[in-house]
Protein backbone atom coordinates (compact mmCIF):
# COMPACT_ATOMS: atom_id res chain seq x y z
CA UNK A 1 27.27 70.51 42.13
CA UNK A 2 30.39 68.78 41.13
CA UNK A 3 31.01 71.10 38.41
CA UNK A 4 31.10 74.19 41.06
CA UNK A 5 33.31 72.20 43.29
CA UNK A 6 35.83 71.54 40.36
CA UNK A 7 35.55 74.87 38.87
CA UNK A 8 36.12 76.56 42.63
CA UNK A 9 39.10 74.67 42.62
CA UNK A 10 40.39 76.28 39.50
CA UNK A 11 40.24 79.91 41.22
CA UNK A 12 43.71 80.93 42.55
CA UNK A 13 44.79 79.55 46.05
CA UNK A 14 43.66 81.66 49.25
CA UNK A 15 45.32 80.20 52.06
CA UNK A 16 43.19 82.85 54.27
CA UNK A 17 39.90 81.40 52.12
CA UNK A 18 40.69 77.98 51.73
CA UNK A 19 39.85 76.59 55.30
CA UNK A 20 35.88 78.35 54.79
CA UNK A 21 35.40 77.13 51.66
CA UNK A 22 36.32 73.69 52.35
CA UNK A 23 33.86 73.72 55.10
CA UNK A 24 31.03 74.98 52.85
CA UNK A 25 31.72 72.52 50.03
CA UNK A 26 32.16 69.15 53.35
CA UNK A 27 28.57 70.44 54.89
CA UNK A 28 26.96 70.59 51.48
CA UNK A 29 28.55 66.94 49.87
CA UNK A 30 27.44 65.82 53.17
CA UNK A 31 23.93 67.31 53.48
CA UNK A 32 23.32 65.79 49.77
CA UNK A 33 24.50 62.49 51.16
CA UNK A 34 22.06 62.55 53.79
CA UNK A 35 19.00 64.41 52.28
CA UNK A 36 19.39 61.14 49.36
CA UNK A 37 19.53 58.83 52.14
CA UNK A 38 16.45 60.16 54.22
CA UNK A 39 14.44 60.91 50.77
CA UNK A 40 15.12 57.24 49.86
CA UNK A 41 13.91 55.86 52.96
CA UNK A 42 10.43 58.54 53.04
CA UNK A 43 9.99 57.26 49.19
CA UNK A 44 10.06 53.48 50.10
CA UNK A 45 7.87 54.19 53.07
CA UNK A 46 5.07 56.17 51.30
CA UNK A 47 5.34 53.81 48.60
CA UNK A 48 5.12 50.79 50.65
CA UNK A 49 1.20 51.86 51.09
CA UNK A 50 0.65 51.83 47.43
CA UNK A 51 2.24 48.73 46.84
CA UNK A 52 0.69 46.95 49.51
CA UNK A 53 -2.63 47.98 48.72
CA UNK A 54 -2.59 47.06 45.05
CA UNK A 55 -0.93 43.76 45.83
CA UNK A 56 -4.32 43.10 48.59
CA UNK A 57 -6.40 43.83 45.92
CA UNK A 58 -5.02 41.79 43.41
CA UNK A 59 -4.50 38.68 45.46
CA UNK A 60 -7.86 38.96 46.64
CA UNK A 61 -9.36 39.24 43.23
CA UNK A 62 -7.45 35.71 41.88
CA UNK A 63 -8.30 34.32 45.23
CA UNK A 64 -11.81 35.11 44.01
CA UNK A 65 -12.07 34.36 40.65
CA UNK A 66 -10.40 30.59 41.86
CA UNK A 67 -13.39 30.18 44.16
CA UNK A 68 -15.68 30.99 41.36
CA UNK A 69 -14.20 28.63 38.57
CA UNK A 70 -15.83 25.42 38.04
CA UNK A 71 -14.27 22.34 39.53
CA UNK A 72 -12.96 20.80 36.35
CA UNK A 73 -10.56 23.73 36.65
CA UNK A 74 -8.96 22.75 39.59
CA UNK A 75 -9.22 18.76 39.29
CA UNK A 76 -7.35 20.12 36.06
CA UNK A 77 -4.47 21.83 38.15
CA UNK A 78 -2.73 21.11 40.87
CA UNK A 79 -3.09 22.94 43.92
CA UNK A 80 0.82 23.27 44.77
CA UNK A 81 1.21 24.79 41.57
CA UNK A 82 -1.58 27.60 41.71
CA UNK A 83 -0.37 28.74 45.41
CA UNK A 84 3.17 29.35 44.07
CA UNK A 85 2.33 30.80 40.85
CA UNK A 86 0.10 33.22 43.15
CA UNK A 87 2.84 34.10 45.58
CA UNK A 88 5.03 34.58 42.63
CA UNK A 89 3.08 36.85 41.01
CA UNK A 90 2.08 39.40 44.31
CA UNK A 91 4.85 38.77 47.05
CA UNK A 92 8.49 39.65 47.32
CA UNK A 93 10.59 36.52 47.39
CA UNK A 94 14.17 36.34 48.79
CA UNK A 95 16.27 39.21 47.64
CA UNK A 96 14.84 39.38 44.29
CA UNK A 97 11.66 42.02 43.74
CA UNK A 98 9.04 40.68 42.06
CA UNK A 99 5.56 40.80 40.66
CA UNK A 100 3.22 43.09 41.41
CA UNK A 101 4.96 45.89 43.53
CA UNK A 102 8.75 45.33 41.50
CA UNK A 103 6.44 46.14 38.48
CA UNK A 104 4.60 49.30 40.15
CA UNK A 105 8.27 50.44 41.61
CA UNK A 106 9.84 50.25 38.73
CA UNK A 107 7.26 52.43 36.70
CA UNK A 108 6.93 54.66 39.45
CA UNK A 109 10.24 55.47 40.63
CA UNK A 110 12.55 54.48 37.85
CA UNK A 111 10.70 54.22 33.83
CA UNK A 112 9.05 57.11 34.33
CA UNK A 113 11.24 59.49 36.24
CA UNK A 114 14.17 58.01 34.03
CA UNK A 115 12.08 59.18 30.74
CA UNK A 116 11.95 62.57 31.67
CA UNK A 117 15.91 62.82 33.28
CA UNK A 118 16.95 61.72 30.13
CA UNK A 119 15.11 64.19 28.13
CA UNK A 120 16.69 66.70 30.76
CA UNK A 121 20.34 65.59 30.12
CA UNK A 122 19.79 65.46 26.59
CA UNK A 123 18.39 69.40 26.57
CA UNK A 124 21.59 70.63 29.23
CA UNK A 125 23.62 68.56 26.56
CA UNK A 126 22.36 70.50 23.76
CA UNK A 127 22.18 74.09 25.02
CA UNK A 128 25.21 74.17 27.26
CA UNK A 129 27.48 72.30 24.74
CA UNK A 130 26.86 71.14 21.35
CA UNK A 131 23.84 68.97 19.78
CA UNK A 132 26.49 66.23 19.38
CA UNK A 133 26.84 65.60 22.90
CA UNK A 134 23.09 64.83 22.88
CA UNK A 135 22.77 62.90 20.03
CA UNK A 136 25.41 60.59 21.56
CA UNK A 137 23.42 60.14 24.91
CA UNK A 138 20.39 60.00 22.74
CA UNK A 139 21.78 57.70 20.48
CA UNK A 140 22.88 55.55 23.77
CA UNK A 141 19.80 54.73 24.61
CA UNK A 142 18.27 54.01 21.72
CA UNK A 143 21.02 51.40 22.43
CA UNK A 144 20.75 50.55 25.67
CA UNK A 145 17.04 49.97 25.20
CA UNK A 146 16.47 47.86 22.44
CA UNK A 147 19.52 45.61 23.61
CA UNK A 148 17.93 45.19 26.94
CA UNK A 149 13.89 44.55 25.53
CA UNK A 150 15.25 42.35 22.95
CA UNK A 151 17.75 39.79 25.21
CA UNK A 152 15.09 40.18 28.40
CA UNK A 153 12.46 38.98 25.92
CA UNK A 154 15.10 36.16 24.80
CA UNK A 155 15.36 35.47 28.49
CA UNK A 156 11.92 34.78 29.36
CA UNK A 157 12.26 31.22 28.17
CA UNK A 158 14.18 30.39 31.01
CA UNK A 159 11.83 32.25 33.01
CA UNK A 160 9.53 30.09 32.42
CA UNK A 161 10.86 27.33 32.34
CA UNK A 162 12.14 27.57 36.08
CA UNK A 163 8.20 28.70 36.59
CA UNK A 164 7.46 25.34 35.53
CA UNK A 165 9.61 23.67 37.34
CA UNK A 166 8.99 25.84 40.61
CA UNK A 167 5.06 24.88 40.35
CA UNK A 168 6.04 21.25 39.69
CA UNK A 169 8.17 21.25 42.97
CA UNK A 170 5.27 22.71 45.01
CA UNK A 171 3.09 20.33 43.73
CA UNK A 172 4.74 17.36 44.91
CA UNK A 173 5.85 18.86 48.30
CA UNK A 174 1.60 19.70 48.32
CA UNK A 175 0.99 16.57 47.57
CA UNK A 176 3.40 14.12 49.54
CA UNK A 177 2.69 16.44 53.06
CA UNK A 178 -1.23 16.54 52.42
CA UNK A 179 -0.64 12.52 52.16
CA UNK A 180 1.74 12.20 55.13
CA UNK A 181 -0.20 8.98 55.96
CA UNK A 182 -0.38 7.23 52.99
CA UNK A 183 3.41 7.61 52.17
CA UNK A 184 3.81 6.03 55.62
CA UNK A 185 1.07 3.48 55.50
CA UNK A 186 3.20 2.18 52.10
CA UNK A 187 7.14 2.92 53.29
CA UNK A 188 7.44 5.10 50.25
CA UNK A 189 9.11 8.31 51.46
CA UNK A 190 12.49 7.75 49.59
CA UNK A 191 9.81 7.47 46.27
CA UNK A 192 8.32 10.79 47.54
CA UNK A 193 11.74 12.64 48.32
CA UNK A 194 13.20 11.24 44.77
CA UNK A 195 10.23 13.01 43.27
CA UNK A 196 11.30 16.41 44.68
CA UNK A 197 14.07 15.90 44.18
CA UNK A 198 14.02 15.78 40.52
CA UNK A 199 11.44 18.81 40.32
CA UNK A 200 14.10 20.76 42.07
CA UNK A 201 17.08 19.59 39.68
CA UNK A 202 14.84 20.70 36.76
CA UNK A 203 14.11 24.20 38.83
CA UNK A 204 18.21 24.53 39.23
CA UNK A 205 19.04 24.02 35.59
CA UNK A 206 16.60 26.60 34.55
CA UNK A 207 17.64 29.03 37.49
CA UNK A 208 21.64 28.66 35.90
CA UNK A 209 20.21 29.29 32.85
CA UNK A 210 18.63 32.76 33.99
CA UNK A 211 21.64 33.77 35.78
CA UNK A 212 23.88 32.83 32.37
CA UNK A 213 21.57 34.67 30.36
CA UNK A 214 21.81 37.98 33.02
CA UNK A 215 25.71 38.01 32.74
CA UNK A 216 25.42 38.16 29.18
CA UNK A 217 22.64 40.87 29.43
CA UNK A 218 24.52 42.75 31.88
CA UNK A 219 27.76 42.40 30.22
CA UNK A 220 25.97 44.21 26.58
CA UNK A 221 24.58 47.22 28.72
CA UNK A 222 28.22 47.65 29.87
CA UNK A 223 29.62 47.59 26.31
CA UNK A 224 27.21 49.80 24.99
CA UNK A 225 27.25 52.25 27.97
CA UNK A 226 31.49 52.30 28.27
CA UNK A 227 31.60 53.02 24.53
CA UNK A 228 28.98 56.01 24.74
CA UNK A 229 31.26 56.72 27.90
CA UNK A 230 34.45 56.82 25.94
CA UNK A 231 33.45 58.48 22.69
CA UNK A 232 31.43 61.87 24.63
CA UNK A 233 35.11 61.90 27.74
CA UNK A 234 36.78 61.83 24.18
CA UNK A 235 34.85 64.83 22.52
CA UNK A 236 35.10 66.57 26.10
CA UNK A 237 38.65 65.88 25.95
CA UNK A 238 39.08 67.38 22.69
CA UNK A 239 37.13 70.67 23.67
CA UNK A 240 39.38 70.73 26.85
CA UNK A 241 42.70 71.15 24.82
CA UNK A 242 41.05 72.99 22.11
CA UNK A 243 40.15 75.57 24.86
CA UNK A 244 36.40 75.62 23.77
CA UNK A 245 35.24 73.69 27.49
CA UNK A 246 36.77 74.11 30.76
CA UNK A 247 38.05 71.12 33.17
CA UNK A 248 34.24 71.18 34.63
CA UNK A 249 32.48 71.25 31.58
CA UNK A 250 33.97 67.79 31.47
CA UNK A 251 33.29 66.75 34.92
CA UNK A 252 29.76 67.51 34.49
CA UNK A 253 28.92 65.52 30.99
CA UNK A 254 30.73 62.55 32.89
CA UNK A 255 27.93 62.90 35.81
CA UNK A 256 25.39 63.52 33.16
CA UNK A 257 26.52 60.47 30.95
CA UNK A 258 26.47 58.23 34.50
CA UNK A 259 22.87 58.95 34.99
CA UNK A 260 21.55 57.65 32.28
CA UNK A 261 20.88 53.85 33.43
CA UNK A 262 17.94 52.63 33.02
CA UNK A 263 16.85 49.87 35.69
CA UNK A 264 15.43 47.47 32.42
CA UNK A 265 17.19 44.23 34.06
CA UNK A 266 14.61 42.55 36.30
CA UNK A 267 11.17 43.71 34.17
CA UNK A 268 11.18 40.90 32.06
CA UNK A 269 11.24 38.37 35.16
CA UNK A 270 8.76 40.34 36.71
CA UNK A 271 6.06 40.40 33.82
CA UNK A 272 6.70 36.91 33.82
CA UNK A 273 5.92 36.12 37.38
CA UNK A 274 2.46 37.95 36.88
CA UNK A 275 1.67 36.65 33.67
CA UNK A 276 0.81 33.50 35.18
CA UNK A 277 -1.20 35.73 38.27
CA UNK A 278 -3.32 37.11 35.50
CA UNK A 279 -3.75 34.28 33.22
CA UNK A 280 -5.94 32.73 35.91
CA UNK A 281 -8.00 35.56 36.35
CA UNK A 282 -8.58 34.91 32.32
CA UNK A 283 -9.86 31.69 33.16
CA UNK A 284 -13.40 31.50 32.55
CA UNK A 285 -15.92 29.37 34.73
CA UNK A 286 -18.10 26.92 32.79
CA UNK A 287 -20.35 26.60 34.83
CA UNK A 288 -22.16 29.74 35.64
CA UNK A 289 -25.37 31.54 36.19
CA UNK A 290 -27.71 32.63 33.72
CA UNK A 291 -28.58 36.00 33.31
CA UNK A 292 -31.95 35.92 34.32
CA UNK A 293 -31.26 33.36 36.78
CA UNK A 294 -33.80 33.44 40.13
CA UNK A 295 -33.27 31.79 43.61
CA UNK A 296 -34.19 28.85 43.94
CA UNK A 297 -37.46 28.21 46.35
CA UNK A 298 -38.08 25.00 47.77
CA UNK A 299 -41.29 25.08 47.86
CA UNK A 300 -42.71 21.15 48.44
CA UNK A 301 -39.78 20.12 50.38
CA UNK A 302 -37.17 19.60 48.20
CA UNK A 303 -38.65 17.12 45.18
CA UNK A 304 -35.58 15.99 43.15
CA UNK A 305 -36.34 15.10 39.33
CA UNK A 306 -34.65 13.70 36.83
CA UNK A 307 -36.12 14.15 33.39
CA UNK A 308 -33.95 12.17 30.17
CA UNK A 309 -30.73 13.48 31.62
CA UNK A 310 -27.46 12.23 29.81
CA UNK A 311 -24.01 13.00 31.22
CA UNK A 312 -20.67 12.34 29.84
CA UNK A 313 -17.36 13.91 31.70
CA UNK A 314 -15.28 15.37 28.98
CA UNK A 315 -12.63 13.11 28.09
CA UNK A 316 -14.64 10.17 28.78
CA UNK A 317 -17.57 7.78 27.61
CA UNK A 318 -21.26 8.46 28.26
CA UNK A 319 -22.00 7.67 32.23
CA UNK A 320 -25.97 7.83 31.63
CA UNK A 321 -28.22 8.44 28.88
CA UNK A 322 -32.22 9.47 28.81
CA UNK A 323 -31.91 9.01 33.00
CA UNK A 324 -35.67 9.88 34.34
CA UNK A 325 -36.65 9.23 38.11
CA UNK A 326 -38.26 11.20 40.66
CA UNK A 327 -36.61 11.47 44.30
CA UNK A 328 -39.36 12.22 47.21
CA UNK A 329 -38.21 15.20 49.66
CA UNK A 330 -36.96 14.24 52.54
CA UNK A 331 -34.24 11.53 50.90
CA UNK A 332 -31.10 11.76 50.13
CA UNK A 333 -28.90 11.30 47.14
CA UNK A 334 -25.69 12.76 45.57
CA UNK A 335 -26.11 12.92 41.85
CA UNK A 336 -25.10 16.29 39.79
CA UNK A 337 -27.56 17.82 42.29
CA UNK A 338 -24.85 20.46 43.21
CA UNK A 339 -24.09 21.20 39.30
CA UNK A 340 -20.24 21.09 39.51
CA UNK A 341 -21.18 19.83 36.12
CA UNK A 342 -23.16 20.56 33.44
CA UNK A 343 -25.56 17.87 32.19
CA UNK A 344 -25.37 16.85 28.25
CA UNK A 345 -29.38 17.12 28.25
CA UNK A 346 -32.53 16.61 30.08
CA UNK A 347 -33.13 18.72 32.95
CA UNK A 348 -32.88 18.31 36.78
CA UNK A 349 -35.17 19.86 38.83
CA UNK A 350 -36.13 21.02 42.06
CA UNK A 351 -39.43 21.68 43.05
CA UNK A 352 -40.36 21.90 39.31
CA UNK A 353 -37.26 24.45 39.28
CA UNK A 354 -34.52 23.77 37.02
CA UNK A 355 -30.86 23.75 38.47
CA UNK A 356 -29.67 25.69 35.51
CA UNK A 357 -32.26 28.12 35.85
CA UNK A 358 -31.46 28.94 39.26
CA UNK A 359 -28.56 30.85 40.59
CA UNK A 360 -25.75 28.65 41.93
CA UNK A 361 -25.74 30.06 45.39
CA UNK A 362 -28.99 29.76 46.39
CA UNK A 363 -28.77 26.14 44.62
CA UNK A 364 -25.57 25.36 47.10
CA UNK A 365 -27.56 27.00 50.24
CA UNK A 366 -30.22 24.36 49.74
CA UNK A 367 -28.33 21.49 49.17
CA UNK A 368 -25.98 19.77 51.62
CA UNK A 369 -23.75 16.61 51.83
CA UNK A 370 -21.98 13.93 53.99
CA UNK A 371 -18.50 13.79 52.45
CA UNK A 372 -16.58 10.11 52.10
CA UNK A 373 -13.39 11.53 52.59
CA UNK A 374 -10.37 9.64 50.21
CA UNK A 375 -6.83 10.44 50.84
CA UNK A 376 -5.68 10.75 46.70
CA UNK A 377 -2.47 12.31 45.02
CA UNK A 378 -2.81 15.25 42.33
CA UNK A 379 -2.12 12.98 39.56
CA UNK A 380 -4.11 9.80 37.11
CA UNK A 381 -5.72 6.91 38.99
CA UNK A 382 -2.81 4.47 37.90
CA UNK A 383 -0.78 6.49 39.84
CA UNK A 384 -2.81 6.13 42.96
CA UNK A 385 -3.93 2.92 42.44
CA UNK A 386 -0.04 1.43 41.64
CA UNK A 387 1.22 3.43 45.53
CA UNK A 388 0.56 0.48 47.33
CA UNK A 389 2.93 -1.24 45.15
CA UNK A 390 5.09 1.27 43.01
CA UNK A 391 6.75 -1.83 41.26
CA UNK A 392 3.33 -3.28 39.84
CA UNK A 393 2.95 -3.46 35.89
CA UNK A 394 -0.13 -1.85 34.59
CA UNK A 395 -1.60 -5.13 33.64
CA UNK A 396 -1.78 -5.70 37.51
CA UNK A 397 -3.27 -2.00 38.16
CA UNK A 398 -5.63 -2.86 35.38
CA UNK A 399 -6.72 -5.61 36.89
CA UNK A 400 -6.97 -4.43 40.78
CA UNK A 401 -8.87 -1.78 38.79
């Protein structure tokens, strides 16, 4: 379109014409300006649909899988952590698209329709002008590409890191709210907010060193696309006073040069913020049914028996060995009955049924329990044990221990 407004301004001047035309060429800049605007706004709406609907699905599958992983897993990681590595992943957060539907966006409305405009330029290039002109744009980027894969790849590291840091901050906010009482009962809310405190400074260095390492990245696509920029307005140039290409020709390789950008900044952030999302779903539970697992049937009341079981927690000595005793129905006892963990060996059974033999939902729907409820913070037990007193050696925790 530009090129037909510049070359209808090379035609002779028409006072009698000039008034029409000019109102032809204002209604149809203007109709383009508003047909982009509305098509933008239809394309974000439709999309939103998509989007939304994979990012349900997704959430709902992690929230899932983390209902389904054994509880080592999550005495293993704290909770602050998982929720904001979640909403990371699926969830737009401040101005910044991310996750899930930046991801989908991007391939949708940018990588792919980008692939094929370029291949378009490059073939106008080529048969209106000379092969040159395309190699150049070609050659661009080739360029642009690798320069922006290979310092977004660099940049993940701080990615990362401010991942880390973000997760660490939730954590403790998690923690020090879910134990509003304790931190009162103990006068240790400047401890808690110092805490946070530091998690955030950690968060803020990496975040500088993300936006540092985007002014470099943005800085190289610049370079590279003002010198492709320059050297193809320089050939056009040349063509111009050689009388080989008109005034428009020239207009129109500068529009075609300025649409080749690819939107390659944010990816890398993106994958990043779902890598996490999708490394828990990779997270598989220990403790799981068998494949020819049956319901369990209580079938003389609920017998609980105990048959040379030994159990040792991973990281730690032997807490029984060769453990046999039987347990009437009708009592009650809370002893690896709900199989959070597995035994080392022996069996457990119930009504002559063993646990591990029986699917783990008709196991829980059986089994029930009076919890004795302990306010504790998501870290080691000399941490919780030294809160009363934050200044106590660990030869005094040891010992209270």
């Amino acid at each position: 379109m530009f090129k037909h407004i510049i070359d209808s301004l090379s035609i002779p001047f028409d006072p009698n014409t000039f008034q029409g035309a000019w109102t032809v060429v204002g209604t149809m800049i203007a109709g383009c300006i508003i047909s982009a605007a509305v098509f933008s706004e239809l394309r974000s709406a439709i999309f939103t649909n998509v989007a939304q609907s994979a990012i349900r699905r997704v959430a709902r599958s992690v929230f899932i899988h983390l209902l389904n992983v054994d509880v080592g897993f999550h005495l293993r990681n704290q909770t602050g952590g998982l929720t904001r590595a979640i909403d990371r992943g699926h969830v737009r957060q401040s101005s910044s698209k991310r996750g899930v539907s930046f991801i989908l966006s991007s391939i949708v409305f940018h990588v792919v329709p980008t692939a094929l405009e370029i291949s378009i330029v490059c073939g106008v290039l080529t048969y209106d002008f000379r092969a040159n002109y395309a190699g150049v744009a070609f050659a661009t980027m080739l360029a642009y590409s690798w320069f922006t894969i290979r310092t977004t790849a660099w940049r993940l590291q701080f990615r990362k890191r401010a991942n880390e840091a973000d997760n660490r901050a939730a954590s403790v906010l998690t923690d020090s709210l879910s134990n509003y009482e304790t931190v009162k009962h103990f006068n240790n809310e400047a401890y808690e907010i110092e805490q946070y405190d530091r998690a955030l400074q950690r968060y803020e260095k990496a975040t500088i060193g993300i936006y540092k390492s985007l002014a470099y990245l943005n800085i190289g696509q610049s370079v590279i696309f003002s010198a492709s920029l320059t050297a193809m307005m320089y050939m056009a140039a040349q063509g111009v006073l050689n009388g080989l290409m008109t005034v428009e020709n020239l207009v129109l390789i500068n529009q075609l040069e300025f649409q080749l950008s690819l939107p390659l900044n944010f990816l890398g952030q993106s994958l990043i913020d779902m890598q996490t999302l999708f490394n828990l779903q990779q997270t598989a539970p220990i403790i799981k049914d068998k494949p020819d697992a049956k319901p369990l049937q209580i079938t003389k009341g609920g017998e609980i028996r105990f048959e040379n079981v030994s159990f040792q927690y991973s990281s730690s000595g032997m807490i029984f060995k060769d453990l046999s005793f039987v347990i009437p129905a009708g009592k009650k006892v809370a002893l690896l009955c709900f199989r959070f963990y597995d035994i080392d060996q022996g069996r457990i059974l119930i009504d002559s049924q063993g646990i591990r033999d029986v699917t783990l939902a008709s196991l829980w729907s059986h089994t029930g329990i009076v919890p004795q409820h302990s306010s504790l913070f998501n870290s080691d037990v000399m941490h919780n044990i030294r809160y009363g007193r934050l200044g106590a050696s660990d030869e005094e925790v040891q010992k209270v221990a």
